[in-house]
Protein backbone atom coordinates (compact mmCIF):
# COMPACT_ATOMS: atom_id res chain seq x y z
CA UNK A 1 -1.57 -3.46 18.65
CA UNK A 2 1.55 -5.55 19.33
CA UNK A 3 -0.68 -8.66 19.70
CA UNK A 4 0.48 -11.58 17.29
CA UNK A 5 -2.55 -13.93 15.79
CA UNK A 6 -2.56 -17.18 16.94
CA UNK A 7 -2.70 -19.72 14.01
CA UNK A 8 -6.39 -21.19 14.73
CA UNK A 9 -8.07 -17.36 14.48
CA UNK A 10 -5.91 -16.84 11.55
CA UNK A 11 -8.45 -17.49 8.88
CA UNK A 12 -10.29 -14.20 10.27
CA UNK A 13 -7.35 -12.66 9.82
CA UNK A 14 -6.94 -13.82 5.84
CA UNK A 15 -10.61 -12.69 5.53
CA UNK A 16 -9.63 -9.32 6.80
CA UNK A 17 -6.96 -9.14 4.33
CA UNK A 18 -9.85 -10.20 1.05
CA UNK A 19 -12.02 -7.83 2.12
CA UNK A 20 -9.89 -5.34 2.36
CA UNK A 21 -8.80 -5.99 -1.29
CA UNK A 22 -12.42 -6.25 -2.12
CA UNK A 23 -12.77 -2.61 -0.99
CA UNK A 24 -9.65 -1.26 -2.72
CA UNK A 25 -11.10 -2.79 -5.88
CA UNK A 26 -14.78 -1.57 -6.24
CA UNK A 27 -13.94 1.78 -4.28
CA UNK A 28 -12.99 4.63 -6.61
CA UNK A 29 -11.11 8.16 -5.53
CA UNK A 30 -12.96 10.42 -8.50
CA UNK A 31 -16.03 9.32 -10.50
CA UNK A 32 -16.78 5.91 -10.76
CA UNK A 33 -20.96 5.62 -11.53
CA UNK A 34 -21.47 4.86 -7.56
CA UNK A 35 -19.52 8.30 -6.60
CA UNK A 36 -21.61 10.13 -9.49
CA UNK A 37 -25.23 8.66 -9.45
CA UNK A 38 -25.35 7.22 -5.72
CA UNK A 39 -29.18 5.95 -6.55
CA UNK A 40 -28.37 3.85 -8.69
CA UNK A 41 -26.87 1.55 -6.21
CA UNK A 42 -30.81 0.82 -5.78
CA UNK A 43 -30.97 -0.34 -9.32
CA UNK A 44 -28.01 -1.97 -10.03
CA UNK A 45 -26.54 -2.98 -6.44
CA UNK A 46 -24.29 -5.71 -7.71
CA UNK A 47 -22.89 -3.95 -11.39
CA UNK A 48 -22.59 -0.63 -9.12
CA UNK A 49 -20.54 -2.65 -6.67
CA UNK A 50 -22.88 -1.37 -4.09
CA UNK A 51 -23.25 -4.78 -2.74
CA UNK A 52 -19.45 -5.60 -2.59
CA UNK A 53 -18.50 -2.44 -0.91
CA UNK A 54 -21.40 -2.70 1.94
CA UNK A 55 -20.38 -6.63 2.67
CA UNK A 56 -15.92 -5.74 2.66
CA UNK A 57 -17.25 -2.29 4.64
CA UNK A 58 -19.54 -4.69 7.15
CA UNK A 59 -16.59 -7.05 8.08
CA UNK A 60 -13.80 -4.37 8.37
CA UNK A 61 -15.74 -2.44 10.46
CA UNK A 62 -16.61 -5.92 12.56
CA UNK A 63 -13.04 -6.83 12.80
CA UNK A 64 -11.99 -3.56 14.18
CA UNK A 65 -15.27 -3.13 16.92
CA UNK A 66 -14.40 -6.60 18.42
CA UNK A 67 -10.65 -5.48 19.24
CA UNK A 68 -11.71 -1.84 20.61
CA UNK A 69 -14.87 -3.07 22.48
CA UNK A 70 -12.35 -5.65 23.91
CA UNK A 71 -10.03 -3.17 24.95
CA UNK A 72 -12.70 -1.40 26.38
CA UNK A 73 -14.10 -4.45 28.42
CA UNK A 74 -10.38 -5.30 29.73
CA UNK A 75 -8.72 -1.25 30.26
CA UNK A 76 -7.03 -1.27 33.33
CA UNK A 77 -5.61 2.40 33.55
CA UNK A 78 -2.42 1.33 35.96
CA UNK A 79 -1.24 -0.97 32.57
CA UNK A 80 -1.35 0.55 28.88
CA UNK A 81 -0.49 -2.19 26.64
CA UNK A 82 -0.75 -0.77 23.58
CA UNK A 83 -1.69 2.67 21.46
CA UNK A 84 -5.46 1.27 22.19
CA UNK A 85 -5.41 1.46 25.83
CA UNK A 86 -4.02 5.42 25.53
CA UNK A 87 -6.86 6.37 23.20
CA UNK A 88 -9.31 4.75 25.90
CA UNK A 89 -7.54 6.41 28.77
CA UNK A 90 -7.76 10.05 26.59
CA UNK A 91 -11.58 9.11 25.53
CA UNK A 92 -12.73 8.47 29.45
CA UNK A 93 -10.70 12.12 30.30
CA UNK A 94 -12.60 13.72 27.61
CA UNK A 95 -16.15 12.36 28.31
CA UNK A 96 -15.68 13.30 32.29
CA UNK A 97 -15.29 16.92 31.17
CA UNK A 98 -18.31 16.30 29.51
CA UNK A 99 -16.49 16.53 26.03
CA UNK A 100 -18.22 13.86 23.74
CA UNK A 101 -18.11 15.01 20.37
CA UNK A 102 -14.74 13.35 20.51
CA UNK A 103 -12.73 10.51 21.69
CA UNK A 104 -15.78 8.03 21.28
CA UNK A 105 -16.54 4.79 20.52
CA UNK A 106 -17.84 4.73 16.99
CA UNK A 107 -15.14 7.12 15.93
CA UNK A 108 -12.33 5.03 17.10
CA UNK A 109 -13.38 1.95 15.71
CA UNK A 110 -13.28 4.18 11.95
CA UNK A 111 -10.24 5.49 12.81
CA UNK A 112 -7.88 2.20 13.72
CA UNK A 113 -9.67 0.76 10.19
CA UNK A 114 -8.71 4.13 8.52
CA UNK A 115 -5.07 3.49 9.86
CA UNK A 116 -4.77 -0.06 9.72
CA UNK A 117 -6.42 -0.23 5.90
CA UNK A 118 -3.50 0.37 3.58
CA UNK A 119 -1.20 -1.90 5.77
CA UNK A 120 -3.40 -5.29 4.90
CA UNK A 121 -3.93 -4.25 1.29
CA UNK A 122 -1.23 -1.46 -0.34
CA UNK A 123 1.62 -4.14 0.70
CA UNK A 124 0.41 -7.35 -0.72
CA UNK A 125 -0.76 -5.04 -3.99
CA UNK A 126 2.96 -3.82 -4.44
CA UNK A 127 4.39 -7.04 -3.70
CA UNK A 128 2.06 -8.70 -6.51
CA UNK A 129 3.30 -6.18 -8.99
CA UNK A 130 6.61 -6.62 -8.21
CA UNK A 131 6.35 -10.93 -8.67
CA UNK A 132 4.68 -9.85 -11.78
CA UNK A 133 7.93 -7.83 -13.23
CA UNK A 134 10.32 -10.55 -11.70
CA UNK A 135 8.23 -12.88 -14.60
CA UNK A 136 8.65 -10.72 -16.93
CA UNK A 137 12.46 -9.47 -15.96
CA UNK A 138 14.28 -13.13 -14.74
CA UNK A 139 17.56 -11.30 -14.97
CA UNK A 140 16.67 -8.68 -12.21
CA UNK A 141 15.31 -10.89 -10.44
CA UNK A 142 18.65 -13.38 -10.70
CA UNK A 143 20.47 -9.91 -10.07
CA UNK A 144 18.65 -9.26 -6.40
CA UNK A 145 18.72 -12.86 -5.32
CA UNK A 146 23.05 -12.94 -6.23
CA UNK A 147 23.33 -9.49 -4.18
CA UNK A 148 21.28 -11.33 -0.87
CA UNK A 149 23.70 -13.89 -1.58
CA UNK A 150 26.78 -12.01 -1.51
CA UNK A 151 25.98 -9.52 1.31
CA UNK A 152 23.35 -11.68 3.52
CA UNK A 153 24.15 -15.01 2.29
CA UNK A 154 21.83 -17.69 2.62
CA UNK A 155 21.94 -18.99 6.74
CA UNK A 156 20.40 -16.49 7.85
CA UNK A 157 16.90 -14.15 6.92
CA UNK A 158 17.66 -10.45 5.72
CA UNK A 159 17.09 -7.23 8.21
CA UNK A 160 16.91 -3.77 8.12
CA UNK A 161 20.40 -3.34 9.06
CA UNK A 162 21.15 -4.68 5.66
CA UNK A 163 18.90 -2.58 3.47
CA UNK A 164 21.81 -0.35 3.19
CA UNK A 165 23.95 -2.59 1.32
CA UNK A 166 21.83 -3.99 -0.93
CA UNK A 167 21.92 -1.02 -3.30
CA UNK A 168 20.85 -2.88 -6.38
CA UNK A 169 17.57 -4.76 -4.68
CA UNK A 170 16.35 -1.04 -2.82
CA UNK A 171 16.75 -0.14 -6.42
CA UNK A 172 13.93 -2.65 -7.62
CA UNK A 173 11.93 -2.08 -4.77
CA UNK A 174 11.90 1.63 -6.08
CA UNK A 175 11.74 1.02 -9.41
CA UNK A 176 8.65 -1.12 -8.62
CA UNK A 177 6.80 1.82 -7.04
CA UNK A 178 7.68 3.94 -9.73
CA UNK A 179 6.52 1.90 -12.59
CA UNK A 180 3.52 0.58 -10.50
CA UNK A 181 1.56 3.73 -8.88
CA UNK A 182 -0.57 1.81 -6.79
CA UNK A 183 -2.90 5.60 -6.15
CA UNK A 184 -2.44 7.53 -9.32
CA UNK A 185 -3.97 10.45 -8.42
CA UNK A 186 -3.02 12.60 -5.16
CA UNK A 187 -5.18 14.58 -2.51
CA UNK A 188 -7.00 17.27 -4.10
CA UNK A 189 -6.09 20.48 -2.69
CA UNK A 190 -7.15 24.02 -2.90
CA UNK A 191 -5.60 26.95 -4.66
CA UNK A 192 -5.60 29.47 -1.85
CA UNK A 193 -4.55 32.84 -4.09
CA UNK A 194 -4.80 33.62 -7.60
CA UNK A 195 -1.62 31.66 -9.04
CA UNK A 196 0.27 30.74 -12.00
CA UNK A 197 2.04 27.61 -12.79
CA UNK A 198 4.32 27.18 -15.60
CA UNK A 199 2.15 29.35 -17.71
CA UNK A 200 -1.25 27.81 -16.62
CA UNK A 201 -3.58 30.18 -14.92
CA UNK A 202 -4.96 28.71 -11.47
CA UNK A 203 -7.76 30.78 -10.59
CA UNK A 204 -7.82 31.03 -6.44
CA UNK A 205 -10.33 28.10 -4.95
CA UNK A 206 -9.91 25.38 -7.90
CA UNK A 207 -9.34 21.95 -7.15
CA UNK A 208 -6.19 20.82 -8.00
CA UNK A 209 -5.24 17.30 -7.90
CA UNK A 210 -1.52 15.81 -8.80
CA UNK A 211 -1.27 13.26 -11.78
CA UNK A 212 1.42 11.00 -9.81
CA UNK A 213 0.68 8.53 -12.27
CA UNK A 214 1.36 10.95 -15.37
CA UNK A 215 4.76 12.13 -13.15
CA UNK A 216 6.36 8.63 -13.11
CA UNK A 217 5.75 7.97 -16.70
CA UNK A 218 7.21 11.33 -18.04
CA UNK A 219 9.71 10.63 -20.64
CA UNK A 220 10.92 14.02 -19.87
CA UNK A 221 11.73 12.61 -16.28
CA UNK A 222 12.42 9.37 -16.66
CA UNK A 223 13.77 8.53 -20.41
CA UNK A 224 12.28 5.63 -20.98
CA UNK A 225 9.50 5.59 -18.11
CA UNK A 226 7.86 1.89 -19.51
CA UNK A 227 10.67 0.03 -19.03
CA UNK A 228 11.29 -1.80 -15.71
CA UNK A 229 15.03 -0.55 -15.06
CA UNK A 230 16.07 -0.04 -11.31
CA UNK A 231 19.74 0.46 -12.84
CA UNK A 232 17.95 3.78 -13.03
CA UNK A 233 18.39 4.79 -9.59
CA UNK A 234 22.24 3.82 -9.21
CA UNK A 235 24.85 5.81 -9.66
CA UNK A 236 28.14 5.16 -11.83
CA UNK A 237 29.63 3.15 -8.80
CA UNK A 238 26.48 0.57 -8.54
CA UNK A 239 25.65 2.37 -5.56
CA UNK A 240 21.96 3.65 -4.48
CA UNK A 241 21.44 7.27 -5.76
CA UNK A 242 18.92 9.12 -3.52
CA UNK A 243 19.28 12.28 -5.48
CA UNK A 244 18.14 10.16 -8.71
CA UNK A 245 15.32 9.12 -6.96
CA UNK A 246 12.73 12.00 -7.66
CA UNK A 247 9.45 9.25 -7.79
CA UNK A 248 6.31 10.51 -5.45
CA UNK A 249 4.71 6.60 -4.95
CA UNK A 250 3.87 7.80 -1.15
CA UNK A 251 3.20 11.48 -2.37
CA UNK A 252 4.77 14.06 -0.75
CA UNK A 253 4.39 17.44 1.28
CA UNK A 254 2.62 17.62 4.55
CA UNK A 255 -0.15 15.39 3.36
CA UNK A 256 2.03 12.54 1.78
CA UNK A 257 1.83 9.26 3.52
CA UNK A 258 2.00 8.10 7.28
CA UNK A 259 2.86 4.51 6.72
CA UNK A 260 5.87 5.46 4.25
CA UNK A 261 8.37 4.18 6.68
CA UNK A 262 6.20 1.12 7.52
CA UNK A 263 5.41 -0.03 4.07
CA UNK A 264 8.92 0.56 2.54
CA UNK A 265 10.83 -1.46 5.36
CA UNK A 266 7.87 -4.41 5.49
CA UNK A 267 8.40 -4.35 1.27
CA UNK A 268 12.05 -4.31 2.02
CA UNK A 269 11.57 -7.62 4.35
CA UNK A 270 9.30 -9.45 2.86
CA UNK A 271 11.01 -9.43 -0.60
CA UNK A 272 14.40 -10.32 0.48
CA UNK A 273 12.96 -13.03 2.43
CA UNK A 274 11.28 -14.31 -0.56
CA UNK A 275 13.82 -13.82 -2.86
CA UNK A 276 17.05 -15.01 -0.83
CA UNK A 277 14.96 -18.49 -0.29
CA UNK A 278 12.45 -19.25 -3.83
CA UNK A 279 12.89 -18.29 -7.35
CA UNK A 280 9.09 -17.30 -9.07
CA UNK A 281 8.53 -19.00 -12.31
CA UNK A 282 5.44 -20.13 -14.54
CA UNK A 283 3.87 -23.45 -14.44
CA UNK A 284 3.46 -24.94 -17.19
CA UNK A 285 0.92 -24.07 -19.52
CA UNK A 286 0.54 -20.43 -17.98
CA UNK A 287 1.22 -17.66 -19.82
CA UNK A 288 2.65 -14.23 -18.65
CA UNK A 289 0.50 -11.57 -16.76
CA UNK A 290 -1.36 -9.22 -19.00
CA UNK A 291 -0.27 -5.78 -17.00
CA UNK A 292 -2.20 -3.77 -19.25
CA UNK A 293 -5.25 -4.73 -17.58
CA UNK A 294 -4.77 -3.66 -13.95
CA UNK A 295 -7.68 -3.15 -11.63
CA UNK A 296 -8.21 0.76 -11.35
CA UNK A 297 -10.35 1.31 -7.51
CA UNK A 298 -9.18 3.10 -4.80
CA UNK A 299 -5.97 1.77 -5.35
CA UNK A 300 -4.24 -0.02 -8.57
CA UNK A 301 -4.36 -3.50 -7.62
CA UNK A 302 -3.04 -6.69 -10.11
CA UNK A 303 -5.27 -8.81 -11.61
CA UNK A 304 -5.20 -12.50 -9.70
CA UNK A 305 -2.48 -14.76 -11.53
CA UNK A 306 -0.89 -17.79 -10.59
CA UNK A 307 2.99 -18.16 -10.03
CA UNK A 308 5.30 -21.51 -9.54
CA UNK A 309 7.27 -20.52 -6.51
CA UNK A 310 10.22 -22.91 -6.42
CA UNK A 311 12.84 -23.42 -3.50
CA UNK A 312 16.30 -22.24 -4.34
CA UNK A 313 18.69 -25.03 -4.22
């Protein structure tokens, strides 16, 4: 929307943001008990998490109906400000040929959630994975913040220009992904012919749905998949290997991820940023994130830990 928040409605904004985690965390891709028995969200409407899903489903859907009916109330056709305006201007073209089964109102407002979803919520999920390994691994982390401090330095924030020489932290950033499948299972799709597949007869119609989960922990693949190594994806001279890189985290094919670009340059930004300028360390008393107890919903999401974040001196 090109539009940045001002600081006062910025508390809507970090609602948006819960909510949205909310959702990723009771929602469920294949067979939860909600997908499976939906009655008994008459039952059991909190332990179904009928009731959490309806209330972060209510305000996303509010959020995104007060920008769009806003744009709506303000188009002015001689001055498109943004990809809003150009679905308005398309949805008024359409309805004057008398075309309303698409390009409306109701539809729109789904659609800019649908988009705008993962960016709020698959970001700040990866991110809180990747704090979590930096706990766990100090010396990678040391080993990122010494290569911002070599190539960047430290007067001035890291851009995209510089993502290709920092080999060793676009590394971790992969290896984070890898390790981490925030959606573990890809789209289903559809055997269209009677097939084979290294020896496993696929019958024409069934379902098929990719493990990328059960991919990026292959020993076969990977060697020793449950270690955190982004060494991993260098090659002998230190630098970034794309041809090691076989990991699917954004999926691939024609269905594999519209905000790839998006969410790898924002990760890309956001962790140099933090890393170039704090170092993330317990407080005392706390102990170590338990990562064997993710939250499984629509999405892998961390459990909620705390973390010391310290200024680099």
């Amino acid at each position: 929307m090109n539009e940045r928040v001002p600081r006062a409605e910025q508390a809507e904004l970090l609602q948006l943001v819960k909510m949205g985690m909310q959702f990723q965390r009771h929602a469920d891709d294949y067979g939860k008990m909600l997908s499976i028995m939906p009655w008994i969200r008459h039952v059991f409407p909190k332990a179904s998490s009928y009731e959490a899903l309806m209330e972060s489903n209510v305000f996303i859907y509010g959020y995104f109906e007060k920008i769009v009916d806003y744009h709506i109330r303000t188009y002015d056709e001689c001055s498109e400000r943004n990809f809003i305006d150009l679905y308005i201007k398309q949805m008024k073209q359409e309805h004057a040929k008398g075309h309303t089964d698409c390009y409306y109102r109701e539809q729109f407002i789904l659609s800019l959630a649908d988009f705008s979803f993962p960016s709020f919520t698959a970001v700040g999920a990866q991110l809180g994975f990747l704090i979590q390994y930096f706990l766990m691994y100090p010396e990678v982390l040391k080993r990122v913040q010494a290569e911002i401090d070599t190539v960047v330095g430290r007067g001035r924030l890291p851009n995209l220009e510089d993502r290709q020489n920092l080999h060793y932290t676009e590394a971790t950033l992969r290896e984070g992904m890898r390790i981490e499948t925030l959606v573990p299972s890809d789209l289903p799709h559809k055997a269209v012919v009677d097939t084979e597949l290294m020896g496993y007869k696929i019958p024409k119609d069934t379902i098929v749905i990719p493990g990328l989960y059960a991919f990026h922990s292959d020993p076969r693949l990977w060697g020793d998949p449950e270690n955190f190594r982004p060494e991993r994806f260098l090659d002998d001279n230190g630098k970034l290997s794309l041809k090691k890189d076989i990991s699917l985290p954004f999926s691939a094919g024609k269905r594999l991820c519209a905000g790839e670009t998006f969410a790898r340059n924002i990760m890309f930004l956001l962790t140099t940023a933090l890393c170039q300028n704090f170092n993330f360390v317990l407080a005392p008393g706390d102990k170590l994130p338990d990562m064997s107890k993710n939250l499984n919903g629509l999405s892998t999401t961390p459990l909620d830990f705390w973390v010391q974040v310290e200024e680099r001196k």
